[in-house]
C-alpha atoms as a PDB file:
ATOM      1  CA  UNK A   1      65.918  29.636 -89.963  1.00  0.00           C
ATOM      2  CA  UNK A   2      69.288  28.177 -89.976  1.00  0.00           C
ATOM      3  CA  UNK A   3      71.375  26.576 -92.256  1.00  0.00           C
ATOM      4  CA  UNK A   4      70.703  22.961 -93.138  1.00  0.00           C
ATOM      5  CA  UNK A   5      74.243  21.298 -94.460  1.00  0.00           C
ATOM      6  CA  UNK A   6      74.340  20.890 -98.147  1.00  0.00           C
ATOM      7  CA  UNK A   7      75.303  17.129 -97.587  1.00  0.00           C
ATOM      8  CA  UNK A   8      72.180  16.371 -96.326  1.00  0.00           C
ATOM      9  CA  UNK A   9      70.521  17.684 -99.905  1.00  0.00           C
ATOM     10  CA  UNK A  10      67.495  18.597 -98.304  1.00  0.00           C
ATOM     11  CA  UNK A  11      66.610  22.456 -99.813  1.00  0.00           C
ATOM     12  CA  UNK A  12      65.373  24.872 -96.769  1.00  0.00           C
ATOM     13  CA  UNK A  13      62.584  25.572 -99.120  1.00  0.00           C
ATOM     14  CA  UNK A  14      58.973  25.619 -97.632  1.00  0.00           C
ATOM     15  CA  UNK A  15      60.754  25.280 -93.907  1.00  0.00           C
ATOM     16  CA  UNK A  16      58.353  28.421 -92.838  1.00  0.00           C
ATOM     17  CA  UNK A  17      55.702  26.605 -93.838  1.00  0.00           C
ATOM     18  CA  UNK A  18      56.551  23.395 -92.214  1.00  0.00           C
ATOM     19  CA  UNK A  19      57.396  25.494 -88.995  1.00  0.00           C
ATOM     20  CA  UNK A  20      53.873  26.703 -88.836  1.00  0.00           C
ATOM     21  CA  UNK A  21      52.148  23.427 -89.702  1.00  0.00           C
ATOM     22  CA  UNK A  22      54.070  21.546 -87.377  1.00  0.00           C
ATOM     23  CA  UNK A  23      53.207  24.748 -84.405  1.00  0.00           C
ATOM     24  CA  UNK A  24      48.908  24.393 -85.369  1.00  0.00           C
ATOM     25  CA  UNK A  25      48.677  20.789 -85.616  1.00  0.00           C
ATOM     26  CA  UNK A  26      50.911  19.867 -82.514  1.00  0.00           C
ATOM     27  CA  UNK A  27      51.279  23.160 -80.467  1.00  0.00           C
ATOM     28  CA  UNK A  28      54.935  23.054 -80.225  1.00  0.00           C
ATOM     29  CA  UNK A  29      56.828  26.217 -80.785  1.00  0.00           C
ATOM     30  CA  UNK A  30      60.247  26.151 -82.155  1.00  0.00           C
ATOM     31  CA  UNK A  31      61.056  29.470 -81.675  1.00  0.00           C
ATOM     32  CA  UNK A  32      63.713  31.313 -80.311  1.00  0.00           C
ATOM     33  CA  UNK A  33      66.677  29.755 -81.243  1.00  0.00           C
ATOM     34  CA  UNK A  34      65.052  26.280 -81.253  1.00  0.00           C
ATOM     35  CA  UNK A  35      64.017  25.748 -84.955  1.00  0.00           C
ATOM     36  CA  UNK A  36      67.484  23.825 -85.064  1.00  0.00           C
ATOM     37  CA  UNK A  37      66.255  20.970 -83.081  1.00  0.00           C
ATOM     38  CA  UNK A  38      63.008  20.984 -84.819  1.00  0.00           C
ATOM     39  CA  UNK A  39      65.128  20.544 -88.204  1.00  0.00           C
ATOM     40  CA  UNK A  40      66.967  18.045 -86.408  1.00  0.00           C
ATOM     41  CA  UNK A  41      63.642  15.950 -85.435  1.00  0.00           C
ATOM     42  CA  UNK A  42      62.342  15.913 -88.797  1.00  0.00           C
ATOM     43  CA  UNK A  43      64.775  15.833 -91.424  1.00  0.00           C
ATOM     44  CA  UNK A  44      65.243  11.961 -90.932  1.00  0.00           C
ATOM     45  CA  UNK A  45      61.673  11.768 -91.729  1.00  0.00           C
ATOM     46  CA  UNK A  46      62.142  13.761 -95.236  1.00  0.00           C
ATOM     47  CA  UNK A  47      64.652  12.306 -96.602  1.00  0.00           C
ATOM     48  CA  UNK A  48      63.295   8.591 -94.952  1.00  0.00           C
ATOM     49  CA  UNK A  49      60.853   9.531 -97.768  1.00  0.00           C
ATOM     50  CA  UNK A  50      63.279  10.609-100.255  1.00  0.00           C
ATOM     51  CA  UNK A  51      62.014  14.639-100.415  1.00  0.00           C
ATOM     52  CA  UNK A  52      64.804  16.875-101.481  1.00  0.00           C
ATOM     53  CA  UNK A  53      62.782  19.718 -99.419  1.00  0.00           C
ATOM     54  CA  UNK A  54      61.130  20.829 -96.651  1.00  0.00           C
ATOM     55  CA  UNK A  55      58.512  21.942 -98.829  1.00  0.00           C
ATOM     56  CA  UNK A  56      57.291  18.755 -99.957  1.00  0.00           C
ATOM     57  CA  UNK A  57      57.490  17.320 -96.676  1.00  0.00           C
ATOM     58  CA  UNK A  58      55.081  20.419 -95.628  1.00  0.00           C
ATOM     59  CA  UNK A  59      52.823  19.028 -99.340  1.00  0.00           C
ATOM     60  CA  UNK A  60      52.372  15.818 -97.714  1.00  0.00           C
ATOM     61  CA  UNK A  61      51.259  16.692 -94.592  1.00  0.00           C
ATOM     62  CA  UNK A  62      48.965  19.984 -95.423  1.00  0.00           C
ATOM     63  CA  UNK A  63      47.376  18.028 -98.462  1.00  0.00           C
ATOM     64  CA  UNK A  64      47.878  14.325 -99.286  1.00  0.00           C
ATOM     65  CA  UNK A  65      44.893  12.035 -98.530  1.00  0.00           C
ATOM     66  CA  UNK A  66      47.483   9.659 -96.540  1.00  0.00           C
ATOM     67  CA  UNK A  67      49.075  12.092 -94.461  1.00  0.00           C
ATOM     68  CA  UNK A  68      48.100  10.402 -90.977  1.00  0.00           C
ATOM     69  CA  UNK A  69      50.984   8.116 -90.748  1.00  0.00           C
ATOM     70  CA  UNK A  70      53.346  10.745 -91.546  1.00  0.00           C
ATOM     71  CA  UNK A  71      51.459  12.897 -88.937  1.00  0.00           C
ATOM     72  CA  UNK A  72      51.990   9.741 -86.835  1.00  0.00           C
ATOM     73  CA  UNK A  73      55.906   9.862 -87.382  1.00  0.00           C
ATOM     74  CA  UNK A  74      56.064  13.647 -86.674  1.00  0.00           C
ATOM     75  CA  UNK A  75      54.320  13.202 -83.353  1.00  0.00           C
ATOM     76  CA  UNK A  76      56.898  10.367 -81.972  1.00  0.00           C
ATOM     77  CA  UNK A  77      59.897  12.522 -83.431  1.00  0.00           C
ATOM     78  CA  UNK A  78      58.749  15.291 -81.512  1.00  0.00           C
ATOM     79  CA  UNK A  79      57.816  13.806 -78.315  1.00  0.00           C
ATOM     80  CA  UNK A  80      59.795  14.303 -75.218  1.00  0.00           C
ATOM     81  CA  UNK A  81      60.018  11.231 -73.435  1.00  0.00           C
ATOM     82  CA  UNK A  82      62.165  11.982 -70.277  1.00  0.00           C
ATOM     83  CA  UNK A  83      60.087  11.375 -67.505  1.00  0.00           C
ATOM     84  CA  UNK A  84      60.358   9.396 -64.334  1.00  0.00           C
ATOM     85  CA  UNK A  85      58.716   7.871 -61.461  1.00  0.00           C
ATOM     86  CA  UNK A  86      57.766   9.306 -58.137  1.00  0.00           C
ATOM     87  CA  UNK A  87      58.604  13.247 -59.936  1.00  0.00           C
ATOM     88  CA  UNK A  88      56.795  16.088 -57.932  1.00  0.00           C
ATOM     89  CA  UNK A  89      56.022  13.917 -54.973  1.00  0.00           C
ATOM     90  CA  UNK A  90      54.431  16.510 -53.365  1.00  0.00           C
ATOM     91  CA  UNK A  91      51.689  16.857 -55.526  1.00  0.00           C
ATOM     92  CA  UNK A  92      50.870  13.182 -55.345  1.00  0.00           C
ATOM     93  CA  UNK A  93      50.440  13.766 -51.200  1.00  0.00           C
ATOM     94  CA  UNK A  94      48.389  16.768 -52.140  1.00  0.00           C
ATOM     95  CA  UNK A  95      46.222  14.432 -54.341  1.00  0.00           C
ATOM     96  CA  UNK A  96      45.956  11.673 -51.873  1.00  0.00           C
ATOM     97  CA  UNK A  97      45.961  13.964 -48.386  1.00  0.00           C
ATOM     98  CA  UNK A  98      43.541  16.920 -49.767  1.00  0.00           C
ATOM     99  CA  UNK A  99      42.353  16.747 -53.283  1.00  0.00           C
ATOM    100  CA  UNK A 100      40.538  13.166 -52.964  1.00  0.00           C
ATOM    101  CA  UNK A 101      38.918  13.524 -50.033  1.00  0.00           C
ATOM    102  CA  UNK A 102      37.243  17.296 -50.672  1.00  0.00           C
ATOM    103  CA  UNK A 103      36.406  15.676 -54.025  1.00  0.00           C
ATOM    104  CA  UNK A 104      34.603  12.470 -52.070  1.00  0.00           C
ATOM    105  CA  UNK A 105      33.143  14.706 -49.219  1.00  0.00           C
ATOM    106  CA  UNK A 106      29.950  16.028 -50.910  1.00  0.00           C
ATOM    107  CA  UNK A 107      29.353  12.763 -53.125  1.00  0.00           C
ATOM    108  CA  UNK A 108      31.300   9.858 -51.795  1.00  0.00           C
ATOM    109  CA  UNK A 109      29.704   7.505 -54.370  1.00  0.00           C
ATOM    110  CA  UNK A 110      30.866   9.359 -57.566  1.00  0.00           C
ATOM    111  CA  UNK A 111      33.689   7.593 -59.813  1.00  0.00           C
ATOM    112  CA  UNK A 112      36.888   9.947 -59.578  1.00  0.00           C
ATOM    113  CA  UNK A 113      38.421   9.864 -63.083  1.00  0.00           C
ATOM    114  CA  UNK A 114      41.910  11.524 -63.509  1.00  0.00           C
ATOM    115  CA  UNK A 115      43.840  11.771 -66.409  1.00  0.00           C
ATOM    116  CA  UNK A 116      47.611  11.922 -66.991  1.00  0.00           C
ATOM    117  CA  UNK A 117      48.210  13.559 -70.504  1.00  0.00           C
ATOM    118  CA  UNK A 118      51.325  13.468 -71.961  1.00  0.00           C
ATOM    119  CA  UNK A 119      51.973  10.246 -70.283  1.00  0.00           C
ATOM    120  CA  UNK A 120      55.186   9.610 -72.063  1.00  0.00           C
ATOM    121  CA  UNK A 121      56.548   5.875 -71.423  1.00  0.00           C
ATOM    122  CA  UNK A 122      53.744   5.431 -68.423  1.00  0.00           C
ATOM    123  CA  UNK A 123      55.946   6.554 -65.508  1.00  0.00           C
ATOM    124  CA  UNK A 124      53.351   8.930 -64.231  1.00  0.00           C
ATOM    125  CA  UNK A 125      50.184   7.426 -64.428  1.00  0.00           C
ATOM    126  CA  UNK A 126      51.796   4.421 -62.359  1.00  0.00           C
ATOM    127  CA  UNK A 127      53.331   6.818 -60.214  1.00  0.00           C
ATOM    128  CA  UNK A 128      49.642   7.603 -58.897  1.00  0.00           C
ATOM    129  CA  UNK A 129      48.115   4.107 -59.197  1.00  0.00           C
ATOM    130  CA  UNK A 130      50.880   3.771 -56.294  1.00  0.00           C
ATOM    131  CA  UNK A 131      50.076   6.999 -54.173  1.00  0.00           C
ATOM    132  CA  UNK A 132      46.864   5.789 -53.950  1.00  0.00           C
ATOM    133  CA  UNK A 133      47.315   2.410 -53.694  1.00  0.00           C
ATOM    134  CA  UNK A 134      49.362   3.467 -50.360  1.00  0.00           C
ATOM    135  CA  UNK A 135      46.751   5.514 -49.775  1.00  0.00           C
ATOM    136  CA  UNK A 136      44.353   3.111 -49.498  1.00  0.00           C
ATOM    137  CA  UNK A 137      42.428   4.774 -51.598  1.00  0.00           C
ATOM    138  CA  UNK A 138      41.146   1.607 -54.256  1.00  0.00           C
ATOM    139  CA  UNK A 139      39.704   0.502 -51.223  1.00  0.00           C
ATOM    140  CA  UNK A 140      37.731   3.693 -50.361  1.00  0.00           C
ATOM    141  CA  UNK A 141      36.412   5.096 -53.568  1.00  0.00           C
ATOM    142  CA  UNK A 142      35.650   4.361 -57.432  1.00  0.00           C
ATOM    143  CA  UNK A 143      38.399   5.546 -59.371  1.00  0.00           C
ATOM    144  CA  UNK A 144      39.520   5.261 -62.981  1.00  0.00           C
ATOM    145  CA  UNK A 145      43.092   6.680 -64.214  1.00  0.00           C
ATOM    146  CA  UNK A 146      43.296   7.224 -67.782  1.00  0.00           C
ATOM    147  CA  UNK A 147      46.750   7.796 -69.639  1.00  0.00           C
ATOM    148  CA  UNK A 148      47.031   9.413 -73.013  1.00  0.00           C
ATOM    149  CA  UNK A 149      50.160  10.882 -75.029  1.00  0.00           C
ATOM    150  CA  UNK A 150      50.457  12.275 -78.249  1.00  0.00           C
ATOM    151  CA  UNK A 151      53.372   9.635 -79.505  1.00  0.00           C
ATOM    152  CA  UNK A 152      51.562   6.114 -80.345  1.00  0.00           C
ATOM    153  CA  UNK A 153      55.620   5.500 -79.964  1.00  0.00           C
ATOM    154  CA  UNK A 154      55.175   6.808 -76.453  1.00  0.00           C
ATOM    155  CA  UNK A 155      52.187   4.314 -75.544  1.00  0.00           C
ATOM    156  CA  UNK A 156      53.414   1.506 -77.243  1.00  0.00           C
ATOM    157  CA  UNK A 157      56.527   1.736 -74.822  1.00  0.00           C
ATOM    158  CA  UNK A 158      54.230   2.214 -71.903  1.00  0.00           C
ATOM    159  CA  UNK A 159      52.020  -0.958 -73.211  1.00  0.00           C
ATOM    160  CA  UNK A 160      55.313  -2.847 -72.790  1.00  0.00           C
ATOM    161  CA  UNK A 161      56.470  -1.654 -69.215  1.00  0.00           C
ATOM    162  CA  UNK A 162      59.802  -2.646 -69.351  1.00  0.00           C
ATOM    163  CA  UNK A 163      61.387   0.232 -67.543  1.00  0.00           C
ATOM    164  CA  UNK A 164      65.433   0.492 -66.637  1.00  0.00           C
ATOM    165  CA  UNK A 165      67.073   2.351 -63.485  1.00  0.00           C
ATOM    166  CA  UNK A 166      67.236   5.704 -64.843  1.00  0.00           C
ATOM    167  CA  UNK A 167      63.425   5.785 -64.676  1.00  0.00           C
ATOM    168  CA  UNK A 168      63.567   4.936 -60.400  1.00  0.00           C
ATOM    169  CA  UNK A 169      66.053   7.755 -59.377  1.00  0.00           C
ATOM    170  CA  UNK A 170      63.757   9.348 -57.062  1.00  0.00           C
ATOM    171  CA  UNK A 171      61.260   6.754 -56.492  1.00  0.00           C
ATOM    172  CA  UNK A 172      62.033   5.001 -52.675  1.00  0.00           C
ATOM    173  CA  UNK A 173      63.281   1.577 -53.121  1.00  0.00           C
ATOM    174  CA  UNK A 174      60.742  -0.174 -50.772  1.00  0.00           C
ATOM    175  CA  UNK A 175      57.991   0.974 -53.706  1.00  0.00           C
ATOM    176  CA  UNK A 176      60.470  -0.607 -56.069  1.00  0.00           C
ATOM    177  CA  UNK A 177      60.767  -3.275 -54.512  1.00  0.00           C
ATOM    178  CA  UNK A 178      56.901  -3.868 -53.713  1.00  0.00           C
ATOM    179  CA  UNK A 179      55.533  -2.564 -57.116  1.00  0.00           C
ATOM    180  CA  UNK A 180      58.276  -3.548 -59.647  1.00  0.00           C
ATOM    181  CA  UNK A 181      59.414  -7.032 -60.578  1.00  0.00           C
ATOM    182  CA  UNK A 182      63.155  -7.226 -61.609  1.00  0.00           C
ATOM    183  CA  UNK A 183      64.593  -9.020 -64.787  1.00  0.00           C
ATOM    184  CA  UNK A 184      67.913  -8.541 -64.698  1.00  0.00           C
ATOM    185  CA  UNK A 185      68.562  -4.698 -65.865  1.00  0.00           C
ATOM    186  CA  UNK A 186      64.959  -4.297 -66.154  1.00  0.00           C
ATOM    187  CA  UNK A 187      62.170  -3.839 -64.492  1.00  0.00           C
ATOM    188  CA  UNK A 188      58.828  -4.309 -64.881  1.00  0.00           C
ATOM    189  CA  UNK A 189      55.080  -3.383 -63.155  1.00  0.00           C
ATOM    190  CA  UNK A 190      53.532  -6.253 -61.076  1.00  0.00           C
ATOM    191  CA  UNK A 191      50.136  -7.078 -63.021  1.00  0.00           C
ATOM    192  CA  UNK A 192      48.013  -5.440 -60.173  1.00  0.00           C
ATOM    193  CA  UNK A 193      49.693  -2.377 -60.620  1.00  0.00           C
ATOM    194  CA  UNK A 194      49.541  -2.475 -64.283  1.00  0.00           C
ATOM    195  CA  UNK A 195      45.563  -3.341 -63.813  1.00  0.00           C
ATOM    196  CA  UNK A 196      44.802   0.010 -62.024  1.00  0.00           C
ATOM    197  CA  UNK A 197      45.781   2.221 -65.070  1.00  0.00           C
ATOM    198  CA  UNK A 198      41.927   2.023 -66.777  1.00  0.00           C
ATOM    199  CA  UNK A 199      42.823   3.174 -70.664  1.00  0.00           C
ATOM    200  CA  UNK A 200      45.765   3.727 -72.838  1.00  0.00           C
ATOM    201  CA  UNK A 201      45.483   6.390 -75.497  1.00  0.00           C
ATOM    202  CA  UNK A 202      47.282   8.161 -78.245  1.00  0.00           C
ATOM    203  CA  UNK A 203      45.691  11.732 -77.992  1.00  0.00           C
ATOM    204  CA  UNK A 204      47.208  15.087 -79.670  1.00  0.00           C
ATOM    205  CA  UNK A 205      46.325  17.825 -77.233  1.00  0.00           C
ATOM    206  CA  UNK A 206      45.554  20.499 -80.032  1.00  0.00           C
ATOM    207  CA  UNK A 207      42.568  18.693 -80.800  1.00  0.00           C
ATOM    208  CA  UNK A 208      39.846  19.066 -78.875  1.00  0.00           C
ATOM    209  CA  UNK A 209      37.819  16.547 -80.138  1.00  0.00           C
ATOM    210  CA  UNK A 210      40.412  13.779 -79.154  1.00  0.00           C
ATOM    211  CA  UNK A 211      40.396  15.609 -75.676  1.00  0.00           C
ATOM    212  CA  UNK A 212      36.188  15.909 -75.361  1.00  0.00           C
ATOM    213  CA  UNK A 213      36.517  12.004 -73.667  1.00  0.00           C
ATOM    214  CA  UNK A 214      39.103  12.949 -71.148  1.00  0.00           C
ATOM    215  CA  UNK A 215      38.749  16.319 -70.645  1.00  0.00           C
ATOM    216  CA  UNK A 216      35.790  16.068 -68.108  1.00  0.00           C
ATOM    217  CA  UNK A 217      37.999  14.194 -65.425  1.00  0.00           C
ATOM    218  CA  UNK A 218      37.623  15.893 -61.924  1.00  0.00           C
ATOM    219  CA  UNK A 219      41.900  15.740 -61.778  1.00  0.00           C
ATOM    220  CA  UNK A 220      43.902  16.332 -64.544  1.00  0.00           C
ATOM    221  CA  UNK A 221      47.675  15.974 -64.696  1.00  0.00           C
ATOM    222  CA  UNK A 222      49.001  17.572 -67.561  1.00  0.00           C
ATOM    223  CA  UNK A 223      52.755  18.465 -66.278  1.00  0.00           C
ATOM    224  CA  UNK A 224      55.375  19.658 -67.828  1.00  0.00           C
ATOM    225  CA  UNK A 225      54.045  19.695 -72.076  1.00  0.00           C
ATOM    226  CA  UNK A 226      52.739  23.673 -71.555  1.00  0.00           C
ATOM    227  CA  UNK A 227      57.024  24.118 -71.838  1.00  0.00           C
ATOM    228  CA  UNK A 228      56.755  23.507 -75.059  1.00  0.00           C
ATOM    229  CA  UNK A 229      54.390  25.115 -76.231  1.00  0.00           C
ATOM    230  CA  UNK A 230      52.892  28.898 -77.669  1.00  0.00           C
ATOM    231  CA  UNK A 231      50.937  31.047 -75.737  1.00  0.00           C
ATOM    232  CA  UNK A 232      48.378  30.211 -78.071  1.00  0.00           C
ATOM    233  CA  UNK A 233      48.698  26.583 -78.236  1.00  0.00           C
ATOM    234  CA  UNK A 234      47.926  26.547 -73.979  1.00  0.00           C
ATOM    235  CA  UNK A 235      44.931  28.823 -74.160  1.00  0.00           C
ATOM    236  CA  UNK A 236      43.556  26.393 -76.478  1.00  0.00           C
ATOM    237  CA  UNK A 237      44.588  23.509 -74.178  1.00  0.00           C
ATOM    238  CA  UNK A 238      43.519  25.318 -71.381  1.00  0.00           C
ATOM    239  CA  UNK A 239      39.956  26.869 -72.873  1.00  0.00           C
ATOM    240  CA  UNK A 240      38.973  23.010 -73.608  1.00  0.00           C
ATOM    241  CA  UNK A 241      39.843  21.614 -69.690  1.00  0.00           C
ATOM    242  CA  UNK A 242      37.815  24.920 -68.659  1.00  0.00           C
ATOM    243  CA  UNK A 243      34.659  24.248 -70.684  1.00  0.00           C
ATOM    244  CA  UNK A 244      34.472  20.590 -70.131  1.00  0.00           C
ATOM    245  CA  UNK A 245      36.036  19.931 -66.648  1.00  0.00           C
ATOM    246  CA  UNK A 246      33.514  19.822 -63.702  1.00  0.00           C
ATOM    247  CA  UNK A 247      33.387  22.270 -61.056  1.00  0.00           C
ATOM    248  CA  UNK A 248      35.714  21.919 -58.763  1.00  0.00           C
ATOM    249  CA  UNK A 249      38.190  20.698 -61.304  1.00  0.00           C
ATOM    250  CA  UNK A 250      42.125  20.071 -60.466  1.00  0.00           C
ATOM    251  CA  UNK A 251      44.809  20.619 -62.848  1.00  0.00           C
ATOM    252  CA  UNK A 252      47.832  19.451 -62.011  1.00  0.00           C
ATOM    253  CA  UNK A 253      50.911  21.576 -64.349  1.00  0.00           C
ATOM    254  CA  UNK A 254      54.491  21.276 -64.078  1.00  0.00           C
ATOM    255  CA  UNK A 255      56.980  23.192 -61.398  1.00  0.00           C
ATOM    256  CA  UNK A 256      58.404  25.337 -64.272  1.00  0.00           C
ATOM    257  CA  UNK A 257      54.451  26.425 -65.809  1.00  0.00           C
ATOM    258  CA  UNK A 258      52.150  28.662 -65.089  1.00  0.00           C
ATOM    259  CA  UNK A 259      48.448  29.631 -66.129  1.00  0.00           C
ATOM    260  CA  UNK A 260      48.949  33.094 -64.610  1.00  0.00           C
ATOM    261  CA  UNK A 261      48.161  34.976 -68.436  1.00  0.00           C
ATOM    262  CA  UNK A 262      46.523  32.153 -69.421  1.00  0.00           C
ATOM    263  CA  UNK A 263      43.141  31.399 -67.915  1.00  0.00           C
ATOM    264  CA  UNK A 264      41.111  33.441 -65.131  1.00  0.00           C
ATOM    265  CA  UNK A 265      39.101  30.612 -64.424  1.00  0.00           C
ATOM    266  CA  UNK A 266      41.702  28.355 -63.060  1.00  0.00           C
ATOM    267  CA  UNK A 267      42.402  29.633 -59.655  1.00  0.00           C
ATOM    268  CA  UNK A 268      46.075  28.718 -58.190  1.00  0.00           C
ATOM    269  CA  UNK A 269      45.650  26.942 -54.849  1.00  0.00           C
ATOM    270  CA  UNK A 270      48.580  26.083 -52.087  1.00  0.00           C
ATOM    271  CA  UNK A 271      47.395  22.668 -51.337  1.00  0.00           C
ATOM    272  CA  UNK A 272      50.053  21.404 -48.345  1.00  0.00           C
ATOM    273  CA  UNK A 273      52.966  22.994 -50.375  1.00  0.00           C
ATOM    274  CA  UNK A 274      51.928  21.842 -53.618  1.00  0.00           C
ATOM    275  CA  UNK A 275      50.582  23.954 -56.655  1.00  0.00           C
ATOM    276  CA  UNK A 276      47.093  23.089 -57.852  1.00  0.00           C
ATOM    277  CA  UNK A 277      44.988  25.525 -60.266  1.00  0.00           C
ATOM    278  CA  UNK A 278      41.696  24.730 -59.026  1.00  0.00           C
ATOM    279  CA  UNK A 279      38.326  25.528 -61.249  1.00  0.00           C
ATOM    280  CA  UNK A 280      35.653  26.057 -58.864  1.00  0.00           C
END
């Protein structure tokens, strides 16, 4: 672990503890060379409650009766919230062009649920309320998109949908301009864009029982958190979408992941030159 500066009077006792704590309850692994950024996450939060040590920080979290607000705070500290709209385009034709309609061929009256989880500030869930919408696909099928994040921080910011340039760099300004509203530097969602995102949720991926609602969705987006995490942590994650998602399923991951030495039950599928792992 490395050294915490003396003026910050926090003792680096119980900071192995913490470091494992923080790994089972949230999945994250600081690890190789990156338990500096953990310590600089959560020592606001320790002294914020005026602990001299990582150690009672770690007390209050393994054992105190009121631990799920500071369990709250860890979760938006450690949340990565960089995200933005129209990211992995490719996959959103895939999900539009291929994915819906095998989906819809065999049982054109079912009600396609997908899920976006981590959400982060709602960038991607409204990213595919709008491939579909230009898809025509509201008009064609049933379909409910459900967004869930681990940082109630996270979702609060997406309940708000006030969103500034930075989040549009690679979405094409005639979307912009027919999906967004502008208010001066901001911009926000018009309502009937906001209306096709079906549930908001705070939901901690390391616990399956907050998944069991979601985790049956026929599509799952769940990009770009597996990063993060252990080898461990994802076959949990994973285990959960392969015992409750229906069959075919469709995971959607990030560029960067894989589920290669993860699951054998999740079969990787070129789908018009985007990456699907596909339970069938």
């Amino acid at each position: 672990m490395p050294f915490v500066p003396e003026h910050l009077g926090v003792s680096e006792a119980g900071l192995p503890l913490l470091h494992e704590l923080i790994h089972e309850h949230t999945g994250l692994s600081y690890a190789n060379g990156r338990s500096e950024l953990l310590l600089d996450r959560l020592t606001p939060l320790v002294l914020a409650r005026g602990f001299r040590s990582y150690l009672d920080f770690y007390y209050l979290l393994k054992f105190d009766d009121q631990s799920s607000l500071a369990w709250r705070e860890v979760m938006d500290a450690l949340s990565v919230q960089e995200t933005y709209f129209w990211r992995e385009a490719d996959q959103m034709r895939a999900l539009t062009c291929h994915v819906l309609p095998e989906l819809l061929r065999d049982a054109p009256r079912q009600t396609v649920r997908i899920w976006s989880i981590p959400c982060a500030t709602g960038e991607e869930p409204l990213t595919i309320a709008m491939a579909l919408e230009e898809a025509g696909w509201f008009d064609r099928a049933r379909i409910e998109i459900h967004a869930s994040d681990g940082s109630a921080a996270a979702i609060a910011r997406a309940g708000e949908a006030v969103y500034r340039e930075r989040s549009f760099r690679a979405l094409p300004v005639h979307l912009r301009d027919a999906y967004f509203e502008r208010n001066g530097a901001q911009w926000r969602p018009i309502p009937a864009l906001r209306d096709r995102i079906t549930s908001w949720s705070v939901v901690n991926l390391m616990a399956r029982g907050e998944m069991l609602p979601y985790a049956g969705t026929q599509i799952v987006f769940c990009r770009n958190a597996f990063i993060y995490f252990s080898k461990d942590s994802m076959k949990d994650v994973v285990r959960t979408f392969e015992d409750i998602m229906p069959d075919p399923g469709y995971l959607f991951v990030g560029a960067s992941e894989s589920l290669s030495r993860v699951s054998d039950r999740f079969v990787l599928e070129d789908v018009d030159r985007a990456f699907v792992y596909v339970k069938r």
